[in-house]
PDB file of N, CA and C in Angstrom:
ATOM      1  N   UNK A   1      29.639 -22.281  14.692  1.00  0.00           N
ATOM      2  CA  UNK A   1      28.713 -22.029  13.609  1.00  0.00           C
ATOM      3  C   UNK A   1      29.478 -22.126  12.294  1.00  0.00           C
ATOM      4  N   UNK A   2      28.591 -22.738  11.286  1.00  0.00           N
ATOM      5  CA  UNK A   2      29.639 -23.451  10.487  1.00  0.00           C
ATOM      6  C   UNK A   2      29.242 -22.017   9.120  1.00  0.00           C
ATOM      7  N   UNK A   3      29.574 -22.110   8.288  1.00  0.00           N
ATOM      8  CA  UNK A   3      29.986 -20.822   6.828  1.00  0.00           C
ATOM      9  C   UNK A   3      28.387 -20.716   6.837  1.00  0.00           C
ATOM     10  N   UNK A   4      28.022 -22.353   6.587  1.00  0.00           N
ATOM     11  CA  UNK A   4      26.683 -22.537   5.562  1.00  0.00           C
ATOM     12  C   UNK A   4      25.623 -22.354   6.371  1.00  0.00           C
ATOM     13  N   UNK A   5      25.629 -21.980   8.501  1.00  0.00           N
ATOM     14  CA  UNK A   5      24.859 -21.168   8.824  1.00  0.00           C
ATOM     15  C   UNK A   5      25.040 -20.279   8.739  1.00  0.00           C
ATOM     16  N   UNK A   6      25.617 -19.324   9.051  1.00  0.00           N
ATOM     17  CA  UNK A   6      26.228 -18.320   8.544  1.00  0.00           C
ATOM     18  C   UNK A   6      25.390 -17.764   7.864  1.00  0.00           C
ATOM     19  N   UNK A   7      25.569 -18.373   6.483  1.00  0.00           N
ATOM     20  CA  UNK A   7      24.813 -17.550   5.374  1.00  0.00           C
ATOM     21  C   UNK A   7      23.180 -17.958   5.080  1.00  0.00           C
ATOM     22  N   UNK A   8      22.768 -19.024   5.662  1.00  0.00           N
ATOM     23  CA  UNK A   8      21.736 -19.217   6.064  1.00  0.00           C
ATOM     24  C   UNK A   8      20.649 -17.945   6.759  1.00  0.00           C
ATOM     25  N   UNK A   9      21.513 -17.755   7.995  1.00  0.00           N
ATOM     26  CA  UNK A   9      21.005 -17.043   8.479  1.00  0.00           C
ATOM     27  C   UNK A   9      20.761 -15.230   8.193  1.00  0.00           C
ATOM     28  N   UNK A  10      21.662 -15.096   7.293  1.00  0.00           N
ATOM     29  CA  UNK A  10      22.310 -14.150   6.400  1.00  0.00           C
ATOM     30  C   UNK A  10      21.047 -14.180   5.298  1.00  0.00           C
ATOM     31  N   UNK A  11      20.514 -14.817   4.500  1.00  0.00           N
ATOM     32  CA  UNK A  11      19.453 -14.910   3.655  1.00  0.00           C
ATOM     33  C   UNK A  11      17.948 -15.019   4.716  1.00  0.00           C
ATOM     34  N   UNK A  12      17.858 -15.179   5.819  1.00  0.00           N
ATOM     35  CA  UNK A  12      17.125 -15.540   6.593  1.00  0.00           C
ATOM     36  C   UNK A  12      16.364 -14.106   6.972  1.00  0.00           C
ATOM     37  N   UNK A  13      17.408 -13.172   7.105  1.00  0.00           N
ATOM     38  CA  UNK A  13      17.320 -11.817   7.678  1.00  0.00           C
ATOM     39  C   UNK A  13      16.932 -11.015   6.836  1.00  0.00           C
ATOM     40  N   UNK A  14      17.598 -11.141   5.764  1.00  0.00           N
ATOM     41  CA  UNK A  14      17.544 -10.173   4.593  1.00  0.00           C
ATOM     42  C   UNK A  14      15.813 -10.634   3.972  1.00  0.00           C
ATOM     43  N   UNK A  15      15.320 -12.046   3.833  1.00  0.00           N
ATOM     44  CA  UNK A  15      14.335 -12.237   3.730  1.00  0.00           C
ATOM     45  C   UNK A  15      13.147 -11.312   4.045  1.00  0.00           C
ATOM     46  N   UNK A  16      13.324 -11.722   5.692  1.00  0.00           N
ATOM     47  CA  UNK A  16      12.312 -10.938   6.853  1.00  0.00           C
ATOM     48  C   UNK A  16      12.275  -9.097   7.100  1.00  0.00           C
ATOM     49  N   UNK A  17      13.516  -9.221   6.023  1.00  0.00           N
ATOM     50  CA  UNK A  17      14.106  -7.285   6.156  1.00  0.00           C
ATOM     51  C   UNK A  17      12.799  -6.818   4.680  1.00  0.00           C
ATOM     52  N   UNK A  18      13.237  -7.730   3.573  1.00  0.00           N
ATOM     53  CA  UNK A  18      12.736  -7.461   2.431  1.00  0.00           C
ATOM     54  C   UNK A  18      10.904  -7.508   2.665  1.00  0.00           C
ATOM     55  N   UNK A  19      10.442  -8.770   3.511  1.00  0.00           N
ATOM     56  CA  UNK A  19       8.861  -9.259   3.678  1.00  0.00           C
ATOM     57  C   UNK A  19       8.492  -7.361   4.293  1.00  0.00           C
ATOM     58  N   UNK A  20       9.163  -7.042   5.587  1.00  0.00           N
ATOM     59  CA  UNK A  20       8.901  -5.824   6.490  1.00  0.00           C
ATOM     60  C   UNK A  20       8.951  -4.772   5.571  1.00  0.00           C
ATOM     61  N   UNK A  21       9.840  -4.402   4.533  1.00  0.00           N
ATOM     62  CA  UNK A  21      10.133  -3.471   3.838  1.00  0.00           C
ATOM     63  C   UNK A  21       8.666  -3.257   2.788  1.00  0.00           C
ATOM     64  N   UNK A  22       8.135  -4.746   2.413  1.00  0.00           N
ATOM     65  CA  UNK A  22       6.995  -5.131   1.449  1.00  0.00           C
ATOM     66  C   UNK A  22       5.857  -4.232   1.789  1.00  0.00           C
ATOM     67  N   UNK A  23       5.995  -4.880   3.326  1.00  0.00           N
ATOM     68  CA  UNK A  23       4.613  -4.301   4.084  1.00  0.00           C
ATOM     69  C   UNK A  23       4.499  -3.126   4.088  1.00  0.00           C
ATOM     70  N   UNK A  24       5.259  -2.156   4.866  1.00  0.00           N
ATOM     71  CA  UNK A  24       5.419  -1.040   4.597  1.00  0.00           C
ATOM     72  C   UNK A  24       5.237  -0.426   3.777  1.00  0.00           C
ATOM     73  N   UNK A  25       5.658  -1.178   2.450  1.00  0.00           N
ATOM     74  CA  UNK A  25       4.998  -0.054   1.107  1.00  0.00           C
ATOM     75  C   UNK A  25       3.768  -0.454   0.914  1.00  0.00           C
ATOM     76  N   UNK A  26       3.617  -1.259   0.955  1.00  0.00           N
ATOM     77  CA  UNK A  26       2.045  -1.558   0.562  1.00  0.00           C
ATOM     78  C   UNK A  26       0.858  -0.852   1.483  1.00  0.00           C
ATOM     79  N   UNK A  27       1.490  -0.989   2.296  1.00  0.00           N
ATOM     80  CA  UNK A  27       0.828   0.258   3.709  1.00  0.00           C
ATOM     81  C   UNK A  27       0.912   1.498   3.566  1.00  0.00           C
ATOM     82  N   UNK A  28       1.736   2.137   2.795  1.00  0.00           N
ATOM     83  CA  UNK A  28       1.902   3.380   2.496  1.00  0.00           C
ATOM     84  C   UNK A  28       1.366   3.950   1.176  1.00  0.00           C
ATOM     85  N   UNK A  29       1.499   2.925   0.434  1.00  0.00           N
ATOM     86  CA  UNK A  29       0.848   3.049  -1.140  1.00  0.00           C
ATOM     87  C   UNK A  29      -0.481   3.001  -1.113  1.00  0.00           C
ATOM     88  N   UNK A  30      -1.387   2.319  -0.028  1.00  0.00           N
ATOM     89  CA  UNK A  30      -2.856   1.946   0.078  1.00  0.00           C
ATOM     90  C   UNK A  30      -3.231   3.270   0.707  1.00  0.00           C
ATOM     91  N   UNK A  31      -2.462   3.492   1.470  1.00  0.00           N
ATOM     92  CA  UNK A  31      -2.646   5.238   2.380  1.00  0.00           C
ATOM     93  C   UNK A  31      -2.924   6.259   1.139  1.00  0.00           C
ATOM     94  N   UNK A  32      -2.189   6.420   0.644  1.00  0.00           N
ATOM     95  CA  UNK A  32      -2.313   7.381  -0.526  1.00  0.00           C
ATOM     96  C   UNK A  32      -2.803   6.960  -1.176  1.00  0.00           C
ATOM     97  N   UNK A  33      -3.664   6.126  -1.835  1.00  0.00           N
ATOM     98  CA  UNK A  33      -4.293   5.533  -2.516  1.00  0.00           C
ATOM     99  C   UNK A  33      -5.878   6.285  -1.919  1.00  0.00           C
ATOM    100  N   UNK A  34      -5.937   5.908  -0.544  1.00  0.00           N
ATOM    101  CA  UNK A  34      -7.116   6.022   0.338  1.00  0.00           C
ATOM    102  C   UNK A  34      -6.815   7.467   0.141  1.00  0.00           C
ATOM    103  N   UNK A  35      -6.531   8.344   0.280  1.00  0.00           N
ATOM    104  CA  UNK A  35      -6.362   9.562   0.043  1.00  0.00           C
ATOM    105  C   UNK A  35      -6.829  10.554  -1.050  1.00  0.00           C
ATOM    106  N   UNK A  36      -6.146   9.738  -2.052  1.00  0.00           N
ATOM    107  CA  UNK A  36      -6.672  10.299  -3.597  1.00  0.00           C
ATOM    108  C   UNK A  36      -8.053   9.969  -3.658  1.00  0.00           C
ATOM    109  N   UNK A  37      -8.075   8.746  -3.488  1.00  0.00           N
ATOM    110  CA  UNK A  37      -9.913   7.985  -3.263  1.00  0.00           C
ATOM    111  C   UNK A  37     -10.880   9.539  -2.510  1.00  0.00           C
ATOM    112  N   UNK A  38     -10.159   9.682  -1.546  1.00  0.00           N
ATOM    113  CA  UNK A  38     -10.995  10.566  -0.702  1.00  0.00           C
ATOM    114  C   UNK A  38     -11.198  11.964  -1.448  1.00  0.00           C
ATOM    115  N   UNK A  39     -10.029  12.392  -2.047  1.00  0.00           N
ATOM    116  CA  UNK A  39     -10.500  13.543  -2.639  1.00  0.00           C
ATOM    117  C   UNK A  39     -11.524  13.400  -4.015  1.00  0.00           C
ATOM    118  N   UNK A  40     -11.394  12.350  -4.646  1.00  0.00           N
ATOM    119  CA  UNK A  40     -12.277  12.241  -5.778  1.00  0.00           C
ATOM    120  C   UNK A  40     -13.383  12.018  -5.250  1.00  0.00           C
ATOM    121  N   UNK A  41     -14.222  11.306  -3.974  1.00  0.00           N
ATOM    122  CA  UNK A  41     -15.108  11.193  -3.564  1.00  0.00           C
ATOM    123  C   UNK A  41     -15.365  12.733  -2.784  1.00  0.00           C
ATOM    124  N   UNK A  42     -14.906  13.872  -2.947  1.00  0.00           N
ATOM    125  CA  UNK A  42     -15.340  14.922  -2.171  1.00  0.00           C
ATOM    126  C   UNK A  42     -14.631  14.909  -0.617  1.00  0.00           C
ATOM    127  N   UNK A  43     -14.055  14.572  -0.359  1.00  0.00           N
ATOM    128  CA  UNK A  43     -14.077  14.150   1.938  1.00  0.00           C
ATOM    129  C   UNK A  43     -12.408  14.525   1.700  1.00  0.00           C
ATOM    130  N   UNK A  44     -12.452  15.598   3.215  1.00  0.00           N
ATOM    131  CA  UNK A  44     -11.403  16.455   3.147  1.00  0.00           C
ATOM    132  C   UNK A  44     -11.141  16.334   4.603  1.00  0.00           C
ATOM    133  N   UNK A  45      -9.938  16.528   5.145  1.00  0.00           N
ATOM    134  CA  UNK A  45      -9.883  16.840   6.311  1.00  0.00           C
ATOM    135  C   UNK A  45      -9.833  15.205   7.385  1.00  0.00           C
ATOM    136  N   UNK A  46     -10.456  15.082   8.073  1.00  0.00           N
ATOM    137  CA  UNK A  46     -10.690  13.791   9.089  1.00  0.00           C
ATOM    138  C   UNK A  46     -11.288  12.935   8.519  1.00  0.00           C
ATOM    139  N   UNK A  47     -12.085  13.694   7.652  1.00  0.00           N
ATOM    140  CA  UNK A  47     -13.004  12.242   6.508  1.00  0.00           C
ATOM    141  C   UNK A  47     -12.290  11.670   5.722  1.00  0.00           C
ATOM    142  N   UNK A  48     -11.559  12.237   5.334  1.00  0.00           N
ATOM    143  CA  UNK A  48     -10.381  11.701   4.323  1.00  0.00           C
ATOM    144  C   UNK A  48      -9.663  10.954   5.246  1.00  0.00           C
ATOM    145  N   UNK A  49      -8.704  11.801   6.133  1.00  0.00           N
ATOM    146  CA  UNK A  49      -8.087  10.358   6.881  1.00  0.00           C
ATOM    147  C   UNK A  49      -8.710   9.279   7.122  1.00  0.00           C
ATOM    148  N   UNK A  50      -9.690   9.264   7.423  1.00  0.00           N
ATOM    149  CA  UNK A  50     -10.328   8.186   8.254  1.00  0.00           C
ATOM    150  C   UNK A  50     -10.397   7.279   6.941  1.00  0.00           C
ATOM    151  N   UNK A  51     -11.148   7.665   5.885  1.00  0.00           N
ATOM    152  CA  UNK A  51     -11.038   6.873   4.860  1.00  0.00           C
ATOM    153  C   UNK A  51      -9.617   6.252   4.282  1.00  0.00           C
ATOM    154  N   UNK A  52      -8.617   6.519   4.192  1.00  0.00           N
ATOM    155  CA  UNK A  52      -7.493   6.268   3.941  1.00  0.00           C
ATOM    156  C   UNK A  52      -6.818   5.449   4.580  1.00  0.00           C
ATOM    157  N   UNK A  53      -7.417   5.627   6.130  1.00  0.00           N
ATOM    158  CA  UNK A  53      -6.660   4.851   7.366  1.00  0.00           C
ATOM    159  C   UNK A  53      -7.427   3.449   7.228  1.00  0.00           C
ATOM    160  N   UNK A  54      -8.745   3.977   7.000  1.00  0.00           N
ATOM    161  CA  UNK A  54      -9.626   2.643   6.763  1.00  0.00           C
ATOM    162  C   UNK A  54      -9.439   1.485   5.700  1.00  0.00           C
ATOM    163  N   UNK A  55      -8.732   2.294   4.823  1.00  0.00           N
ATOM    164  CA  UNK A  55      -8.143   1.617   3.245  1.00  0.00           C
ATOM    165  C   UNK A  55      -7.058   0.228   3.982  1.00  0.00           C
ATOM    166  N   UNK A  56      -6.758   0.763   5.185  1.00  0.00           N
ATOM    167  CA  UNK A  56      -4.939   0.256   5.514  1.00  0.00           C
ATOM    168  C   UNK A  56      -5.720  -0.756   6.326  1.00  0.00           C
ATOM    169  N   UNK A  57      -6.097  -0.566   7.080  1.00  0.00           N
ATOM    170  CA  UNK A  57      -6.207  -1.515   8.616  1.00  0.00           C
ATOM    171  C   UNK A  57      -7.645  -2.109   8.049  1.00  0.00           C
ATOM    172  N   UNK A  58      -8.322  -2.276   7.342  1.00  0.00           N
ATOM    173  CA  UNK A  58      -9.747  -3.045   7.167  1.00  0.00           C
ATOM    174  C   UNK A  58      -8.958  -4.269   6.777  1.00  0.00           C
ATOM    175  N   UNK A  59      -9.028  -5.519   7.135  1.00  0.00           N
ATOM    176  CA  UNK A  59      -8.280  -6.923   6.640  1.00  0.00           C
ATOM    177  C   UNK A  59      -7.100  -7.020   6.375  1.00  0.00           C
ATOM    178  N   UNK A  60      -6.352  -6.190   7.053  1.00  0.00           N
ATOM    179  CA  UNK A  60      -4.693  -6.298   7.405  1.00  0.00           C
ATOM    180  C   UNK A  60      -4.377  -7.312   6.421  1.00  0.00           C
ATOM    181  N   UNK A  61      -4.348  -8.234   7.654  1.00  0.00           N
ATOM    182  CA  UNK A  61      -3.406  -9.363   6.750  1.00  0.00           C
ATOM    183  C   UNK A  61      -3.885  -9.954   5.629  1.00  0.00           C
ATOM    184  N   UNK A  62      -5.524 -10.378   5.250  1.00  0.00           N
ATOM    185  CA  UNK A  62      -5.654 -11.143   4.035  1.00  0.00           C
ATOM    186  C   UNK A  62      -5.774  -9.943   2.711  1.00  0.00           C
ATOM    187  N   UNK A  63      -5.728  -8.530   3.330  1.00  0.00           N
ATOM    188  CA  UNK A  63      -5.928  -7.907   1.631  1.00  0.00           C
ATOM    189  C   UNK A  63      -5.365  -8.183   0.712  1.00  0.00           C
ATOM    190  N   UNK A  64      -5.478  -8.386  -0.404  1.00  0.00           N
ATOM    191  CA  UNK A  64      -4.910  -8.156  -1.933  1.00  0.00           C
ATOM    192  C   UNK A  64      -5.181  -7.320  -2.380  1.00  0.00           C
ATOM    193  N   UNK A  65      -4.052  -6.670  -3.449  1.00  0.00           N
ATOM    194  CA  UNK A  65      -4.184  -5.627  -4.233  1.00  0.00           C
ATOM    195  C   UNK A  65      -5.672  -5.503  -5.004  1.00  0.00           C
ATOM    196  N   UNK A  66      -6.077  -6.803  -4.713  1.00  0.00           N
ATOM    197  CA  UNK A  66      -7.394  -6.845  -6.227  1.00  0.00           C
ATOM    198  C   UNK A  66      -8.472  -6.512  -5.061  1.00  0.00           C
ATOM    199  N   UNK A  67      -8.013  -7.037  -3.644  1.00  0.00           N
ATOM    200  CA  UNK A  67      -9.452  -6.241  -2.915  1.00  0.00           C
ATOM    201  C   UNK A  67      -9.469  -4.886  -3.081  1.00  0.00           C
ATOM    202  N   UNK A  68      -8.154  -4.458  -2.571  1.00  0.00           N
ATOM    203  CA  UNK A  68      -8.274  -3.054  -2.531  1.00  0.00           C
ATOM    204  C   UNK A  68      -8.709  -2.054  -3.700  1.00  0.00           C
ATOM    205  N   UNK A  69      -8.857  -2.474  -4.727  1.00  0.00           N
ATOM    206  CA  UNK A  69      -8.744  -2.228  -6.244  1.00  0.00           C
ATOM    207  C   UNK A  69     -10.344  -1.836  -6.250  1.00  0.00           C
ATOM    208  N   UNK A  70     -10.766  -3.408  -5.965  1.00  0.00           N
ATOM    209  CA  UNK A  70     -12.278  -3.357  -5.587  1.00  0.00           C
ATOM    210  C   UNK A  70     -12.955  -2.217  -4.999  1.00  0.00           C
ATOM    211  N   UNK A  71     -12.482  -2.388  -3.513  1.00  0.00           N
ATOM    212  CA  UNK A  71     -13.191  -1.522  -2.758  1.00  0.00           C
ATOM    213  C   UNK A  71     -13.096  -0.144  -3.209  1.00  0.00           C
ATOM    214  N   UNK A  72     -11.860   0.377  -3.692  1.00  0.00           N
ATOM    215  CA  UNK A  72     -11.994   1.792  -4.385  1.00  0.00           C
ATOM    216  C   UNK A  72     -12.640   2.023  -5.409  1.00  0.00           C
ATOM    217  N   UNK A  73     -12.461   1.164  -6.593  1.00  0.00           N
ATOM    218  CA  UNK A  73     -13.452   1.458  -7.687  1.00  0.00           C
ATOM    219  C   UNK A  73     -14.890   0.730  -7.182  1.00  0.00           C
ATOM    220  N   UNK A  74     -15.111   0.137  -6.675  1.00  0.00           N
ATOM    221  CA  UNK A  74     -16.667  -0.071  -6.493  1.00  0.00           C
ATOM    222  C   UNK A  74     -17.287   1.358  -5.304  1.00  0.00           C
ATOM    223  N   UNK A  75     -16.409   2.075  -4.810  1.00  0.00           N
ATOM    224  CA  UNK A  75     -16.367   3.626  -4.085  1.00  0.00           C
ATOM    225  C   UNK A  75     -16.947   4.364  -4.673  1.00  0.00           C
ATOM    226  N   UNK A  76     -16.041   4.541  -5.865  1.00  0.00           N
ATOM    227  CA  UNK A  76     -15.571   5.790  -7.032  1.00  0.00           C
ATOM    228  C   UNK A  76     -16.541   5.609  -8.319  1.00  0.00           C
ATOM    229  N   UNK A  77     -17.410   4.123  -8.622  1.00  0.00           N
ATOM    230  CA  UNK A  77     -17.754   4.100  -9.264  1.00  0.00           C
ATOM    231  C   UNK A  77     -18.915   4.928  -9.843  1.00  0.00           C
ATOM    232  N   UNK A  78     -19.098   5.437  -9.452  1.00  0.00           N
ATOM    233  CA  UNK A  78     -20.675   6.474  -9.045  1.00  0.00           C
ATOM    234  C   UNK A  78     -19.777   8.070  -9.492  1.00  0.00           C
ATOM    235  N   UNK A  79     -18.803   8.091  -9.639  1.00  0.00           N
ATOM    236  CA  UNK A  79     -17.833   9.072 -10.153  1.00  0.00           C
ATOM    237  C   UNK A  79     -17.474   8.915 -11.165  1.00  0.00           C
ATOM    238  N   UNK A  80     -17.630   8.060 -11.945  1.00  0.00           N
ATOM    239  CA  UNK A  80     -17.411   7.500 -13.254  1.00  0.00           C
ATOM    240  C   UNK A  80     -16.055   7.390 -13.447  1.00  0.00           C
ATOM    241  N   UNK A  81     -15.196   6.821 -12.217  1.00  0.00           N
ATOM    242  CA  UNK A  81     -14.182   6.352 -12.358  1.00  0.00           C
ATOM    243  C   UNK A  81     -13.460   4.777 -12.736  1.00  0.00           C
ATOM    244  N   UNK A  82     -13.117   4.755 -13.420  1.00  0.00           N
ATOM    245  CA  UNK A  82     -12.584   3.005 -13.851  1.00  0.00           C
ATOM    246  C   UNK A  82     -11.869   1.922 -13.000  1.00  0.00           C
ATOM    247  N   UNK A  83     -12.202   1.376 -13.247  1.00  0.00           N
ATOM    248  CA  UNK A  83     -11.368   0.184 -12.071  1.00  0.00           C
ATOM    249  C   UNK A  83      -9.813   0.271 -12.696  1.00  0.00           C
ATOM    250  N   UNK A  84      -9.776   0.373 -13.730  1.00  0.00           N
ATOM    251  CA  UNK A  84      -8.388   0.136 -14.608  1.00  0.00           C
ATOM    252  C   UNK A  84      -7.972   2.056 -13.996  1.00  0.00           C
ATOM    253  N   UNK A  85      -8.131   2.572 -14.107  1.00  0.00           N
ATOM    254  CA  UNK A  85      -8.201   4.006 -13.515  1.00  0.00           C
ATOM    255  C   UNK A  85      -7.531   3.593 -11.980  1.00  0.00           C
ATOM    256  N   UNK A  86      -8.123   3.198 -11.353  1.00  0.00           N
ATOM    257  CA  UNK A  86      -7.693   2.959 -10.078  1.00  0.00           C
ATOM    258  C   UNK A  86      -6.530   1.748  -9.675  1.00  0.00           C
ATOM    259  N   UNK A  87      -6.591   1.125 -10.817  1.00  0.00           N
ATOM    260  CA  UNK A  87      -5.405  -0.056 -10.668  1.00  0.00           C
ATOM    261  C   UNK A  87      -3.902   0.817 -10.978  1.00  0.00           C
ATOM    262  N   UNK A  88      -4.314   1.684 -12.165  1.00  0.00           N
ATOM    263  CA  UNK A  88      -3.481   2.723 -12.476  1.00  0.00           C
ATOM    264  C   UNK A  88      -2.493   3.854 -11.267  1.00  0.00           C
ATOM    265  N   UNK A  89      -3.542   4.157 -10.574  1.00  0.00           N
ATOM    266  CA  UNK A  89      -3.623   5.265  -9.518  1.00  0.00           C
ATOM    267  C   UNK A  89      -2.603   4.156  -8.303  1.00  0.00           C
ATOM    268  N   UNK A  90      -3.261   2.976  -7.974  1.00  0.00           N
ATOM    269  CA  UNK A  90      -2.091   2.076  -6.809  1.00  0.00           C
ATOM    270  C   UNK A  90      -0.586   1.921  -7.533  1.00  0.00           C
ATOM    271  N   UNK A  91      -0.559   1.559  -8.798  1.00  0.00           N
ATOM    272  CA  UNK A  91       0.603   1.488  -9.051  1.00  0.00           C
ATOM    273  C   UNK A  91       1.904   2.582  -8.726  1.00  0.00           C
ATOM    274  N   UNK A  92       1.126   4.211  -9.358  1.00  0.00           N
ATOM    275  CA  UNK A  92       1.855   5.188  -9.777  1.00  0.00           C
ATOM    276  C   UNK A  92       1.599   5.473  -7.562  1.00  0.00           C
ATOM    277  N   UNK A  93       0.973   4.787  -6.566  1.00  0.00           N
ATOM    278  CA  UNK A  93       1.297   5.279  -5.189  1.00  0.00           C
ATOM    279  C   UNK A  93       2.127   4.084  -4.848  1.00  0.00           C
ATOM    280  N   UNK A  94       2.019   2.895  -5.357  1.00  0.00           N
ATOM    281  CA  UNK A  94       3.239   2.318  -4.985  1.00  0.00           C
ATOM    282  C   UNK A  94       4.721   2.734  -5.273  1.00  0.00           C
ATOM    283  N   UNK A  95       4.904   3.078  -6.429  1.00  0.00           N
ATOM    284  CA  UNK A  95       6.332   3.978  -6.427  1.00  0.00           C
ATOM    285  C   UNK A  95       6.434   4.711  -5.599  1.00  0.00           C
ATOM    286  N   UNK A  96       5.753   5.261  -5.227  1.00  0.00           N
ATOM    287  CA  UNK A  96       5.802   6.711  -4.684  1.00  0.00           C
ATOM    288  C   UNK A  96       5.966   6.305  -2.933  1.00  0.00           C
ATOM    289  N   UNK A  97       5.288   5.269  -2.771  1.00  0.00           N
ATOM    290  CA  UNK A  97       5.567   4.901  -1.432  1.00  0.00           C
ATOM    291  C   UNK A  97       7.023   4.000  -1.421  1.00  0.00           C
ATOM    292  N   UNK A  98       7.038   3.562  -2.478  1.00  0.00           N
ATOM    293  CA  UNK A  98       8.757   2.905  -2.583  1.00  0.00           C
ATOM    294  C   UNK A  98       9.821   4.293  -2.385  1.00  0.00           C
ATOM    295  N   UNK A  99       9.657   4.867  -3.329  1.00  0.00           N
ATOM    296  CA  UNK A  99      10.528   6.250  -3.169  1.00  0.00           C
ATOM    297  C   UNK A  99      10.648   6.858  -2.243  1.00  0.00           C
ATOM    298  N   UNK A 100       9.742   7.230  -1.505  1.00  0.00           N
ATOM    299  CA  UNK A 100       9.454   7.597   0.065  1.00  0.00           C
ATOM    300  C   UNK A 100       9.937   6.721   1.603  1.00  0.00           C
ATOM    301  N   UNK A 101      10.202   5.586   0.917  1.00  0.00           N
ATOM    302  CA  UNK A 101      11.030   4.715   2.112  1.00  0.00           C
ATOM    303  C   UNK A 101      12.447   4.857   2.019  1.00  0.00           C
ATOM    304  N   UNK A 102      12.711   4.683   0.254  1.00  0.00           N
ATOM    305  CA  UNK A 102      14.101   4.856   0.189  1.00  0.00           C
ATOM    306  C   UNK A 102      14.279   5.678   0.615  1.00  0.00           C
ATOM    307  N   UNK A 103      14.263   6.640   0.604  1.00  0.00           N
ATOM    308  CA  UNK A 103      14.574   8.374   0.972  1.00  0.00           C
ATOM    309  C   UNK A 103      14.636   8.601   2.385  1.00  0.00           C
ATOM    310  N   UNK A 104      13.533   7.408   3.180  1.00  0.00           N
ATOM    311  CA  UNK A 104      13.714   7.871   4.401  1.00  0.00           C
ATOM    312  C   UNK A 104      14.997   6.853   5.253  1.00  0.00           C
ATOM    313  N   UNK A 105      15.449   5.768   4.425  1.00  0.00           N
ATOM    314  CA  UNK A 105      16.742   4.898   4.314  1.00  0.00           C
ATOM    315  C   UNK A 105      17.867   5.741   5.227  1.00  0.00           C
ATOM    316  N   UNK A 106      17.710   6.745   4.313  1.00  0.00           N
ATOM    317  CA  UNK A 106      19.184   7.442   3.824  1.00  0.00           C
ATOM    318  C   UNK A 106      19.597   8.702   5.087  1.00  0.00           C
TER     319      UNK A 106
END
């Protein structure tokens, strides 16, 4: 195996480490996302999970941030909550789900 697989394969990994690491937050940030959603909509307890869990696993693979954005403020809207409100709210759970991986890194 020559240097330049080597490091091929070396960027190859770290790639597929970084894509897995992606998912994960975004899976974790939509969780809490679904969460907060749930308490502003009133639902506590199993209703809340379920809603939260539902946030994660409804269209796995094709969601975008802008669906999910959607589906919460078109939720919440009846709460007189903002879509920009809720774009707000994923960001400040994406850190938080970033921070929460690092931490569990270590």
């Amino acid at each position: 195996m020559t240097t330049f697989d080597k490091r091929e394969q070396g960027f190859e990994a770290k790639f597929a480490h970084d894509e897995e690491f992606m998912f994960k937050a975004t899976a974790r940030s939509n969780k809490l996302l679904g969460l907060w959603a749930a308490g502003q909509l009133g639902l506590s307890g199993d209703a809340a999970a379920s809603y939260a869990t539902a946030l994660v696993t409804d269209n796995l693979e094709s969601q975008s941030i802008d669906d999910v954005v959607g589906k919460v403020s078109g939720d919440l809207a009846a709460k007189g909550v903002a879509r920009e409100q809720v774009a707000q709210k994923l960001q400040e759970c994406l850190h938080q789900a970033l921070a929460q991986l690092e931490a569990s890194k270590q």
